[in-house]
Protein backbone atom coordinates (compact mmCIF):
# COMPACT_ATOMS: atom_id res chain seq x y z
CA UNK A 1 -8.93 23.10 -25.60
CA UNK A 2 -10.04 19.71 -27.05
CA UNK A 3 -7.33 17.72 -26.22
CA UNK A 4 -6.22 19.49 -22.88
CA UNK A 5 -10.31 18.43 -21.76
CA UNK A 6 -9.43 14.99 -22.67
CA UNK A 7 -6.46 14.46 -21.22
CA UNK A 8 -8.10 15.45 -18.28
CA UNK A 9 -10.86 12.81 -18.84
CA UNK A 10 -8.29 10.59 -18.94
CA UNK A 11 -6.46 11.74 -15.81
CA UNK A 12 -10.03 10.60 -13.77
CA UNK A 13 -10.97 7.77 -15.80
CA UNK A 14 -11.02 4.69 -13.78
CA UNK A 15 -8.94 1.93 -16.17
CA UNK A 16 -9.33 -0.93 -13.64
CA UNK A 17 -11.91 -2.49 -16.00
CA UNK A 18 -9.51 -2.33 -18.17
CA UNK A 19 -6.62 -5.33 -19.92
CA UNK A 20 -3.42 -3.49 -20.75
CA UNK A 21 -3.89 -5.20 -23.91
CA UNK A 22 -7.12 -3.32 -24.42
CA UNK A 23 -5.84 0.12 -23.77
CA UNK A 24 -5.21 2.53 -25.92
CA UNK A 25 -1.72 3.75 -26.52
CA UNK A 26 -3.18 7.17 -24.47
CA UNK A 27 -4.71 4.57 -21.64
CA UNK A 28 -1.29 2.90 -21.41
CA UNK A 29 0.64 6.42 -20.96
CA UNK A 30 -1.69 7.30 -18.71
CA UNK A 31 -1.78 3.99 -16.27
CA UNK A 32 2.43 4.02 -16.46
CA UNK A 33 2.45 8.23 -15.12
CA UNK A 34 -0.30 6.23 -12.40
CA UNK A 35 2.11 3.89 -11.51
CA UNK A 36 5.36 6.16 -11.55
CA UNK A 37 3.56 8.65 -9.73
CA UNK A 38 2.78 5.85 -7.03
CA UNK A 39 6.42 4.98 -6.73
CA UNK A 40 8.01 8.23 -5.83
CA UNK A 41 5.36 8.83 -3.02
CA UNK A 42 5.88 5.26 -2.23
CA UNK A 43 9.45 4.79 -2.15
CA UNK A 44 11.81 6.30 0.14
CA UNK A 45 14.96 7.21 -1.81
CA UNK A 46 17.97 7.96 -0.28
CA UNK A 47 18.89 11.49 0.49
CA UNK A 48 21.50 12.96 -2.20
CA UNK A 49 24.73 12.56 -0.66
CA UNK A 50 23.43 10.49 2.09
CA UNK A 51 26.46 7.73 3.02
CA UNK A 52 24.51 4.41 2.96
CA UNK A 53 24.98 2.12 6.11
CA UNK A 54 25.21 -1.26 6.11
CA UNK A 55 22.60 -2.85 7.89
CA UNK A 56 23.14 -5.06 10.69
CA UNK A 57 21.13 -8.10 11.23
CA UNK A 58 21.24 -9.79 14.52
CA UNK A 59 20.40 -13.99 15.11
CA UNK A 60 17.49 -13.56 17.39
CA UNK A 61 17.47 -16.91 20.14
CA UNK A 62 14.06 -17.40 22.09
CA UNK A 63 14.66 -16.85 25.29
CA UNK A 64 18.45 -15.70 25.28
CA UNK A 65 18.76 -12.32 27.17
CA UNK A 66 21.01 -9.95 25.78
């Protein structure tokens, strides 16, 4: 129950005080599940078989009607 209390300390604890350098090897695990965590909500992945298109950029003129 010990450690399953900490790692729940952990989970809360703010780090931002913190250098990477400083952390401990728990700290570290802890701020890179942080930051993985923030890229899959972030980032929008592709949808599993999901054809990619190619995007088209257009040259945009001031003042040219299209």
């Amino acid at each position: 129950m010990g450690a399953a209390m900490k790692n729940d300390d952990l989970t809360q604890a703010d780090l931002s005080h913190l250098r990477v350098q400083d952390m401990t090897d728990a700290q570290r695990a802890e701020l890179r599940r942080r930051f993985e965590d923030f890229v899959t909500r972030v980032v929008k992945r592709p949808l599993p078989g999901a054809a990619e298109k190619p995007t088209r950029v257009e040259k945009w003129t001031p003042g040219m009607k299209r």
